[in-house]
PDB file of N, CA and C in Angstrom:
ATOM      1  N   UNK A   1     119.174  93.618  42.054  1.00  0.00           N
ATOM      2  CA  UNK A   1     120.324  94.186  41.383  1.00  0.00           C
ATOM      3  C   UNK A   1     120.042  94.252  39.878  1.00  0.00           C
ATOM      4  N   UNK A   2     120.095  95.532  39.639  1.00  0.00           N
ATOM      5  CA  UNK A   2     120.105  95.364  37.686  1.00  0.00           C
ATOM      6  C   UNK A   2     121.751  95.459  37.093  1.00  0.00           C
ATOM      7  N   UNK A   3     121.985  95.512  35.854  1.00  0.00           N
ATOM      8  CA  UNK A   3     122.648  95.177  35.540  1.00  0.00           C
ATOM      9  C   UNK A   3     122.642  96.217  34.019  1.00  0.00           C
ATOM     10  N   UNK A   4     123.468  97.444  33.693  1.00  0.00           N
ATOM     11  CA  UNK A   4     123.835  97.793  32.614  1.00  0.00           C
ATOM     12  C   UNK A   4     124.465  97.738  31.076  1.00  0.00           C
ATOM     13  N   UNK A   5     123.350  97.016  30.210  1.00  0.00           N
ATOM     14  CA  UNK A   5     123.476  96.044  29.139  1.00  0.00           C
ATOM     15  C   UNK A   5     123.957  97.128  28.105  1.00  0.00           C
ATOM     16  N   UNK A   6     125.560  97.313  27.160  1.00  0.00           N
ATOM     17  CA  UNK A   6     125.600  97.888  25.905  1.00  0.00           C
ATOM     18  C   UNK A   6     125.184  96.738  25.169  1.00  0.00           C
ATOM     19  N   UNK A   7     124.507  97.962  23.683  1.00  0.00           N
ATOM     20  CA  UNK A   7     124.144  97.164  22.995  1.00  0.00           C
ATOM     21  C   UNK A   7     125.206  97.640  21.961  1.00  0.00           C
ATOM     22  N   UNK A   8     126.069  96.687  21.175  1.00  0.00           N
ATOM     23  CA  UNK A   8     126.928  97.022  20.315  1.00  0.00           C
ATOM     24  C   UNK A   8     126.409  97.484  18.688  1.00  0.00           C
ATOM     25  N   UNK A   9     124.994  97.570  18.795  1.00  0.00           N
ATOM     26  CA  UNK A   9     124.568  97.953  17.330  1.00  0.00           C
ATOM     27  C   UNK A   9     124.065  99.250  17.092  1.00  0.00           C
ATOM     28  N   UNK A  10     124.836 100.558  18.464  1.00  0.00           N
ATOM     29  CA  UNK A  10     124.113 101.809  17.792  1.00  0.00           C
ATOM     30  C   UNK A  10     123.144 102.282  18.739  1.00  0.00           C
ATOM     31  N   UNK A  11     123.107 101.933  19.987  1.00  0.00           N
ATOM     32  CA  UNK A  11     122.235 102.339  21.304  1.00  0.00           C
ATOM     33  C   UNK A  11     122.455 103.773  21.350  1.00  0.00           C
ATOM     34  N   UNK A  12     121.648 104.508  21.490  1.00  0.00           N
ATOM     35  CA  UNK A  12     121.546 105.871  22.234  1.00  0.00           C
ATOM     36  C   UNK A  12     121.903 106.077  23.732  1.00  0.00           C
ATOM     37  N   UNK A  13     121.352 104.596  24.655  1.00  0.00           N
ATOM     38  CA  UNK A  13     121.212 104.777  25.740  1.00  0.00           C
ATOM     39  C   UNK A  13     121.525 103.574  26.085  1.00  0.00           C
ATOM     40  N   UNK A  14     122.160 103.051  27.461  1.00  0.00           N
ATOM     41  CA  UNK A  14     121.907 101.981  27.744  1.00  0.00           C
ATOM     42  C   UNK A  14     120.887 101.387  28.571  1.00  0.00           C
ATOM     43  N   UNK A  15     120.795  99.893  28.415  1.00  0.00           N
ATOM     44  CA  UNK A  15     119.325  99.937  29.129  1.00  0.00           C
ATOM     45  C   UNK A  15     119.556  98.895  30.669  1.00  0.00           C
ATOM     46  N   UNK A  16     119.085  99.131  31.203  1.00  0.00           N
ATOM     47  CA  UNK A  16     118.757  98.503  32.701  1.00  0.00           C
ATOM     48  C   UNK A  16     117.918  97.420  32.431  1.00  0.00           C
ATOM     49  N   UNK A  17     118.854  96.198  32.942  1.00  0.00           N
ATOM     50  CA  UNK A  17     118.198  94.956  33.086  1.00  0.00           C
ATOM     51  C   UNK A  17     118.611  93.815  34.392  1.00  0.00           C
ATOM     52  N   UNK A  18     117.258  93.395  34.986  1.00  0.00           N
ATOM     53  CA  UNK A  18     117.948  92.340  35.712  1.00  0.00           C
ATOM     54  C   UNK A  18     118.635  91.336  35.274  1.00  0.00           C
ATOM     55  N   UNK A  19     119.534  90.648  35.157  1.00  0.00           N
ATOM     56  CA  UNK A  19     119.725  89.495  35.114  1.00  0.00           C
ATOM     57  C   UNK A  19     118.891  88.165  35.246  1.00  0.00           C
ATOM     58  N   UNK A  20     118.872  87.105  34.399  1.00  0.00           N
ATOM     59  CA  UNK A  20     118.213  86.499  34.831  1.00  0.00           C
ATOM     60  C   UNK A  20     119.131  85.176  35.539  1.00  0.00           C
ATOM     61  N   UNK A  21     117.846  84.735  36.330  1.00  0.00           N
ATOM     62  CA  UNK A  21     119.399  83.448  37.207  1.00  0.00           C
ATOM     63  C   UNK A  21     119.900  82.472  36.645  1.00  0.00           C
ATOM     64  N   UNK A  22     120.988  82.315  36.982  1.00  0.00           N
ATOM     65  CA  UNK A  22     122.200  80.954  35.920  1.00  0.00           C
ATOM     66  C   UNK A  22     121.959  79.929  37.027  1.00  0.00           C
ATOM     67  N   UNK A  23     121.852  79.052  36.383  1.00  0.00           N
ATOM     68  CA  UNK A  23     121.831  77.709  36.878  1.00  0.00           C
ATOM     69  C   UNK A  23     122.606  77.052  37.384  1.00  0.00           C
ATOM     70  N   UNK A  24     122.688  76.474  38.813  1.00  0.00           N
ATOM     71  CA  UNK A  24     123.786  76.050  39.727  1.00  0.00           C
ATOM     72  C   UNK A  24     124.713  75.141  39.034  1.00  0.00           C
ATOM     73  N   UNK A  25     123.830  74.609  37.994  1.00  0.00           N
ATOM     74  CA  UNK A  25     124.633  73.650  37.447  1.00  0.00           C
ATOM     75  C   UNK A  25     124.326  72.896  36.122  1.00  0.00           C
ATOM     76  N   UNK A  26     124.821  72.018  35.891  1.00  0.00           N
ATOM     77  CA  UNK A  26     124.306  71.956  33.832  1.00  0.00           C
ATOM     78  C   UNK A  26     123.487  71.010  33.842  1.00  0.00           C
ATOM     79  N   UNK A  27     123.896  69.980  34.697  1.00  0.00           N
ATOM     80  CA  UNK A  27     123.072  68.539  34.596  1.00  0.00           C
ATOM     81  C   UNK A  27     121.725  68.099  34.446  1.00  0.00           C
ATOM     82  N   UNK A  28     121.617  68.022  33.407  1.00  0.00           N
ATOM     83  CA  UNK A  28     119.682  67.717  32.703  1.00  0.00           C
ATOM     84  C   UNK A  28     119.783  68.741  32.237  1.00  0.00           C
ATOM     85  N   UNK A  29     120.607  69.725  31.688  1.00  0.00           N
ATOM     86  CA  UNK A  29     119.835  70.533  30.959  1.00  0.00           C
ATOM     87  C   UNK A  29     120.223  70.380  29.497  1.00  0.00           C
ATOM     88  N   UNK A  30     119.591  70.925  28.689  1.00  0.00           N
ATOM     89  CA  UNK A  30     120.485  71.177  27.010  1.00  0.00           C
ATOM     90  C   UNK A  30     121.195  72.118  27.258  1.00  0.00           C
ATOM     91  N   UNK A  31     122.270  71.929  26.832  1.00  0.00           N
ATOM     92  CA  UNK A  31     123.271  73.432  26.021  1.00  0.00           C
ATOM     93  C   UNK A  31     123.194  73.755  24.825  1.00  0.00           C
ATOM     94  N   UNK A  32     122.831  75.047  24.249  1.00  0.00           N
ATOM     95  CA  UNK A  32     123.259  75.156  22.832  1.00  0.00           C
ATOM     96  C   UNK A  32     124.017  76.107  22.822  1.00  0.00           C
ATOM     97  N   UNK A  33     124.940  75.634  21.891  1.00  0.00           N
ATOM     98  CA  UNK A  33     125.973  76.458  20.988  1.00  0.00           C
ATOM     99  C   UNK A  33     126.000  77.119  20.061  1.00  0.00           C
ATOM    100  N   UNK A  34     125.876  78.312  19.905  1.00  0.00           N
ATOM    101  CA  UNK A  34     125.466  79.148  18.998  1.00  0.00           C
ATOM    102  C   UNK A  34     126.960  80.082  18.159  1.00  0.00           C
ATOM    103  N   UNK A  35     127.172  79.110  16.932  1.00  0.00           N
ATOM    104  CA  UNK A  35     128.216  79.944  16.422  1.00  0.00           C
ATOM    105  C   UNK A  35     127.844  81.420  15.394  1.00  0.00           C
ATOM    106  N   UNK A  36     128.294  82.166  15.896  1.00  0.00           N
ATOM    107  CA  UNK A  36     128.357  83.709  15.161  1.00  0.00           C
ATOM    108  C   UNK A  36     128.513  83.638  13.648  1.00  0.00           C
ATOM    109  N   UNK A  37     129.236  82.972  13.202  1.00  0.00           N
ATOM    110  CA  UNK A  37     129.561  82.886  11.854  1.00  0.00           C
ATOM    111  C   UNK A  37     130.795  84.168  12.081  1.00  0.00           C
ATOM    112  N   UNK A  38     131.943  83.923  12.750  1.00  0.00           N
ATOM    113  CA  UNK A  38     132.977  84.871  12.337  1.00  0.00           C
ATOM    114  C   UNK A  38     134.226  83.586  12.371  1.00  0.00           C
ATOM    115  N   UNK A  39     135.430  84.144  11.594  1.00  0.00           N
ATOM    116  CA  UNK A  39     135.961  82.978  12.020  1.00  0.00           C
ATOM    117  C   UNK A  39     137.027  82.356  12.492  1.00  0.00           C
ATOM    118  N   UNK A  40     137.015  80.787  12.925  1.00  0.00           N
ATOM    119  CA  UNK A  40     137.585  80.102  14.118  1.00  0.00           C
ATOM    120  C   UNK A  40     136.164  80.016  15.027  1.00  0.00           C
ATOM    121  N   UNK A  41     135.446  80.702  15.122  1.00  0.00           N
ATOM    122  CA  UNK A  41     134.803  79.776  16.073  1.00  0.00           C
ATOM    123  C   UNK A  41     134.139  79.091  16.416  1.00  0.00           C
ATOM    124  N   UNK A  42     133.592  78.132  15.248  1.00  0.00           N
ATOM    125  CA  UNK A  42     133.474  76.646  15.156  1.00  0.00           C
ATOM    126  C   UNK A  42     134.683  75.603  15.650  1.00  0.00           C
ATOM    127  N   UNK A  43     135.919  76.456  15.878  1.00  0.00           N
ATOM    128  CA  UNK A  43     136.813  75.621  16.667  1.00  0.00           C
ATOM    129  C   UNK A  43     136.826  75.090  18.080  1.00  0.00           C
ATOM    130  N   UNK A  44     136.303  76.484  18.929  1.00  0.00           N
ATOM    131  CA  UNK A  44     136.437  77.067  20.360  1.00  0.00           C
ATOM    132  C   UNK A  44     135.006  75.932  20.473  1.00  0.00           C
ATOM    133  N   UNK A  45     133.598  76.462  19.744  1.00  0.00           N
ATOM    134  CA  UNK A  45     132.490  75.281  19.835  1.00  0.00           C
ATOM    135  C   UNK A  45     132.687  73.755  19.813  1.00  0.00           C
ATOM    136  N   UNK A  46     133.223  73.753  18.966  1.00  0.00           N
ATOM    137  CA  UNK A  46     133.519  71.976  18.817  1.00  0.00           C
ATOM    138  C   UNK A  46     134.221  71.279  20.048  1.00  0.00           C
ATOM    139  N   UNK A  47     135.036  72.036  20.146  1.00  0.00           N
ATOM    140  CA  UNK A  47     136.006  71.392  21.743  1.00  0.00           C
ATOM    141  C   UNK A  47     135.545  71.650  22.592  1.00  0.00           C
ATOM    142  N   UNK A  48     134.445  72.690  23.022  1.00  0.00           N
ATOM    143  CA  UNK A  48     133.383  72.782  24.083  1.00  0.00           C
ATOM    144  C   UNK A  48     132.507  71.913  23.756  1.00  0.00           C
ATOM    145  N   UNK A  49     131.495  71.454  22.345  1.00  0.00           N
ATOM    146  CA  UNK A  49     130.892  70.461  22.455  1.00  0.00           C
ATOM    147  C   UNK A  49     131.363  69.318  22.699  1.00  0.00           C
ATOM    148  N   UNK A  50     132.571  68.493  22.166  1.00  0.00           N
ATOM    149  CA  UNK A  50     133.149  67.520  22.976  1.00  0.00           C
ATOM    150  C   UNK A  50     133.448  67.297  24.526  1.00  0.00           C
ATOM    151  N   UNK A  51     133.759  68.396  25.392  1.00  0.00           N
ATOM    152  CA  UNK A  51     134.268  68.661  26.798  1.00  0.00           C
ATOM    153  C   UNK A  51     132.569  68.406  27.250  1.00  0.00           C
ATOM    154  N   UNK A  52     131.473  69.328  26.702  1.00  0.00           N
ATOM    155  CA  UNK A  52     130.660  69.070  27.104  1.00  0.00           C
ATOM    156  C   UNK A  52     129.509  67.314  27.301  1.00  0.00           C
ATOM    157  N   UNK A  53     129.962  67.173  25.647  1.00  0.00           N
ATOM    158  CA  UNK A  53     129.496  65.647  25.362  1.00  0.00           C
ATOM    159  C   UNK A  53     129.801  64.506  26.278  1.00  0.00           C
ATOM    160  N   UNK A  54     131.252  64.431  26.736  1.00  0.00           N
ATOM    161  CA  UNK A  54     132.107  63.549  27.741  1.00  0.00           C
ATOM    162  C   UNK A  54     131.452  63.701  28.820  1.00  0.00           C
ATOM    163  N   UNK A  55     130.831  64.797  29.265  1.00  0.00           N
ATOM    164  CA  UNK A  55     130.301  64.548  30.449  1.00  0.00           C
ATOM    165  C   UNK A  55     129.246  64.352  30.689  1.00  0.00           C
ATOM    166  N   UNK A  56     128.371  63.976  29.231  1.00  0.00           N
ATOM    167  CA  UNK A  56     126.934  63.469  28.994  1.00  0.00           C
ATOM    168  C   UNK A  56     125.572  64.561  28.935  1.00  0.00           C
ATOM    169  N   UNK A  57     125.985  65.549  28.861  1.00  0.00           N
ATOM    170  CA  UNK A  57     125.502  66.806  28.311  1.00  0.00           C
ATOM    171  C   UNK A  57     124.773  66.513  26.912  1.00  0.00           C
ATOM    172  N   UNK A  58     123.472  67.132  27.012  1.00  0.00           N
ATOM    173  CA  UNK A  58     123.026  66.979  25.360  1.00  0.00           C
ATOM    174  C   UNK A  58     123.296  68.823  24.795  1.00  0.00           C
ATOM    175  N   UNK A  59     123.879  68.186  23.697  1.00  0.00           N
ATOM    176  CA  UNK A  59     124.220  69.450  23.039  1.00  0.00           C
ATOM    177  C   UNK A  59     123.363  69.916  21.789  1.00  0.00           C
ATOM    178  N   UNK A  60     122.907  71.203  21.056  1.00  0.00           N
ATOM    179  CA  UNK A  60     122.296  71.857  20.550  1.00  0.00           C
ATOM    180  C   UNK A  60     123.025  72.817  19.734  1.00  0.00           C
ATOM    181  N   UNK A  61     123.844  72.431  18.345  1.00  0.00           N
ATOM    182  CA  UNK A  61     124.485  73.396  17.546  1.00  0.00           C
ATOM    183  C   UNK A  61     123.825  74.276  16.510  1.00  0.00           C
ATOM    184  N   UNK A  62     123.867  75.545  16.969  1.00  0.00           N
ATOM    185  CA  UNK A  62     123.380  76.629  15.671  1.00  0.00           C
ATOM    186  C   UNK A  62     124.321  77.191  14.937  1.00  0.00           C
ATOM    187  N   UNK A  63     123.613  78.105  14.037  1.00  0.00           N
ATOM    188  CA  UNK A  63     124.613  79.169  12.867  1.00  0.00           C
ATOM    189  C   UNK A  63     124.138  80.684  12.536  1.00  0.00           C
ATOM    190  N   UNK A  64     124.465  81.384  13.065  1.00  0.00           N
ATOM    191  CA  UNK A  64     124.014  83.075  12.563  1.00  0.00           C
ATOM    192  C   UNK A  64     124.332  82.756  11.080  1.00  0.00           C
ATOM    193  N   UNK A  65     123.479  83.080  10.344  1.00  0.00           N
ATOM    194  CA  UNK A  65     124.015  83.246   8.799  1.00  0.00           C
ATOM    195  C   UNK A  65     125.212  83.949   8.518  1.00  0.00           C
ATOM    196  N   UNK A  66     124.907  85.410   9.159  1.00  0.00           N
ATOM    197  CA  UNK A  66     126.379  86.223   9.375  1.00  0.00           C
ATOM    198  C   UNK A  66     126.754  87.028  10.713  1.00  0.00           C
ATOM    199  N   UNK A  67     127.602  87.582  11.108  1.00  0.00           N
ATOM    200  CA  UNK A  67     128.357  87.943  12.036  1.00  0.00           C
ATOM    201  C   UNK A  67     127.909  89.457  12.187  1.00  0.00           C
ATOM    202  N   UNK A  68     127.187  90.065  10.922  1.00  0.00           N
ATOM    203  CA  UNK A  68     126.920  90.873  10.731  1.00  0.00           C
ATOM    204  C   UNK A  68     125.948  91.645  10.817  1.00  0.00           C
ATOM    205  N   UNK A  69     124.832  90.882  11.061  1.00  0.00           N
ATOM    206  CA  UNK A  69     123.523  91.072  11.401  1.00  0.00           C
ATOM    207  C   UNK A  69     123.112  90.556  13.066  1.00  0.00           C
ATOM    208  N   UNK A  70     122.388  90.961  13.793  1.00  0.00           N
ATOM    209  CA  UNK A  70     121.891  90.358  14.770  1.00  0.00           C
ATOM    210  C   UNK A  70     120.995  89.018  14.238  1.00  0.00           C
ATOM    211  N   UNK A  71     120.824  87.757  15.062  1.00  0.00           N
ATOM    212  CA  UNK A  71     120.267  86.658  14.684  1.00  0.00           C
ATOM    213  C   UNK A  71     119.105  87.254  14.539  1.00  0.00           C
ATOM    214  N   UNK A  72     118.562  85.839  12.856  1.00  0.00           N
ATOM    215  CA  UNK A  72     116.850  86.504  12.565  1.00  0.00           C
ATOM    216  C   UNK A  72     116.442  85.747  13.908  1.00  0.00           C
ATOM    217  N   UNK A  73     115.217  86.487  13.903  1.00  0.00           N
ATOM    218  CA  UNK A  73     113.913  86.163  14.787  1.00  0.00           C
ATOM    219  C   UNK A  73     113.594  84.198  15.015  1.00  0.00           C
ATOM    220  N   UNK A  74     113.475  83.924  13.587  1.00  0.00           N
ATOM    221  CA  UNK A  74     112.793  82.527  13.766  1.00  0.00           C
ATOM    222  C   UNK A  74     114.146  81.932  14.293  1.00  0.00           C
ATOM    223  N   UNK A  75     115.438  81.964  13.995  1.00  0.00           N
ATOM    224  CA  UNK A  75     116.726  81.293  14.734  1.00  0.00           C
ATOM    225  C   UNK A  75     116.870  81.271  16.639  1.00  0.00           C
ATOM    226  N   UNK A  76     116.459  82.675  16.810  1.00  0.00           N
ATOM    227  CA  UNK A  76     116.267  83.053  18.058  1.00  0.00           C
ATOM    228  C   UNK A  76     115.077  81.767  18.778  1.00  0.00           C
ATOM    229  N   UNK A  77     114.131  81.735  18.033  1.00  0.00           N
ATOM    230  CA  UNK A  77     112.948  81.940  18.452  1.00  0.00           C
ATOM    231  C   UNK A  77     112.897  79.746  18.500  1.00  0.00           C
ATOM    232  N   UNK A  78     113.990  79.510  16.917  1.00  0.00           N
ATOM    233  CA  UNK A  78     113.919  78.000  17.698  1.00  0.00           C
ATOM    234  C   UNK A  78     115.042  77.521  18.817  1.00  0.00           C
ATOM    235  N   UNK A  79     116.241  78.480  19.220  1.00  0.00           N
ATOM    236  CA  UNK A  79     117.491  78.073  20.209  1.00  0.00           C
ATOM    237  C   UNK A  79     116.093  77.973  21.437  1.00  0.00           C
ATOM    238  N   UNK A  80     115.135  78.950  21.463  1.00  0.00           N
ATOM    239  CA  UNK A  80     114.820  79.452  22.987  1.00  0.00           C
ATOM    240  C   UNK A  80     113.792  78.533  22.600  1.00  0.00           C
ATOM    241  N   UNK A  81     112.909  77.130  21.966  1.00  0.00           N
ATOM    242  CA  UNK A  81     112.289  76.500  22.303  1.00  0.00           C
ATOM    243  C   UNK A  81     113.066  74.884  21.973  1.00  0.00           C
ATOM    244  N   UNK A  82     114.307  74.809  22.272  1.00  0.00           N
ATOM    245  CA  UNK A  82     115.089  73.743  22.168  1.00  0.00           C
ATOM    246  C   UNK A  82     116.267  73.983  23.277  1.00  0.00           C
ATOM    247  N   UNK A  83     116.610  75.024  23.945  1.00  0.00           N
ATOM    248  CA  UNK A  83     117.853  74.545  25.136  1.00  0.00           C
ATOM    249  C   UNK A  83     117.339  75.236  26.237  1.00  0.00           C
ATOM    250  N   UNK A  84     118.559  74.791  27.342  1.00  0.00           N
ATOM    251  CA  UNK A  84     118.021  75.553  28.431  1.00  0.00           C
ATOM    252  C   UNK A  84     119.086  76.664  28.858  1.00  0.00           C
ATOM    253  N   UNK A  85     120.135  76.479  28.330  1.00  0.00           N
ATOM    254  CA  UNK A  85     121.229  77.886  28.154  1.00  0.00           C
ATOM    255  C   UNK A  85     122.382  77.469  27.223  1.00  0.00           C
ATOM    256  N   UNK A  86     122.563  78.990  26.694  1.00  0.00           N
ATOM    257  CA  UNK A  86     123.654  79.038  25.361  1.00  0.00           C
ATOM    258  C   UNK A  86     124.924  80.246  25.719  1.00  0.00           C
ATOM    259  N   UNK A  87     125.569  78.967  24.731  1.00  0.00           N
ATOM    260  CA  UNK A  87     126.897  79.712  24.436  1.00  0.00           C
ATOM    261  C   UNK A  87     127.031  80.291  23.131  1.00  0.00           C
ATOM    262  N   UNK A  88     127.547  81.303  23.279  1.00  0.00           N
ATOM    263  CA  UNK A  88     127.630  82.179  21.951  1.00  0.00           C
ATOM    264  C   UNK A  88     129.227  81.946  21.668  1.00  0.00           C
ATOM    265  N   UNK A  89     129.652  81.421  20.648  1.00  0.00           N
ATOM    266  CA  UNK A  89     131.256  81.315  20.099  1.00  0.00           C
ATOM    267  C   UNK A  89     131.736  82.704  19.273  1.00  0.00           C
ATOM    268  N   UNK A  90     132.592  83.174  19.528  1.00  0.00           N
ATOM    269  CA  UNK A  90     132.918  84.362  19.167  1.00  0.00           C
ATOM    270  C   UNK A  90     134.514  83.799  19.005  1.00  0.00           C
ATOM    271  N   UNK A  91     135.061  85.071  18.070  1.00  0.00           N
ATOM    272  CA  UNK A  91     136.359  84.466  17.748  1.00  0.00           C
ATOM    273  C   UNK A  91     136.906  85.639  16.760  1.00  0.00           C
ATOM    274  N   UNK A  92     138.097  86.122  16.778  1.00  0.00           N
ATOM    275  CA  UNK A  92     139.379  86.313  15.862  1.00  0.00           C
ATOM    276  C   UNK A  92     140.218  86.497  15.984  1.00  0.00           C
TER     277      UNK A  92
END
């Protein structure tokens, strides 16, 4: 099954992608939290990192510089050699 990805920055086309598989479940893995930098949602993160923490989850907090740009490369590049799936906080 693929899966029809918009890209919100100006696509011509959309592109065809599989999905990749989600994990039955969280336990042993890292989560990171990746806040957008728009704002409030360092709020929605924080009370997910707590909900998550309580249940002994290791957590992993980032920062887009801005909301405005897609994340640089090296930010990308250290979430994906430090967790094993992320949440993106979005908010207004």
């Amino acid at each position: 099954m693929t899966t029809t990805l918009l890209d919100p920055t100006g696509e011509l086309a959309p592109v065809e992608r599989r999905p990749i598989p989600k994990p039955a479940t969280l336990d042993g893995l890292t989560v990171g939290l990746l806040d957008i930098s728009k704002a409030r949602g360092d709020v929605f993160l924080d009370r997910l990192d707590a909900l998550l923490s309580e249940r002994g989850m290791r957590v992993r907090r980032y920062k887009k510089p801005t909301f405005t740009r897609p994340a640089p490369i090296p930010l990308i590049q250290q979430i994906a050699g430090e967790v094993d799936v992320v949440v993106e906080g979005l908010a207004d």
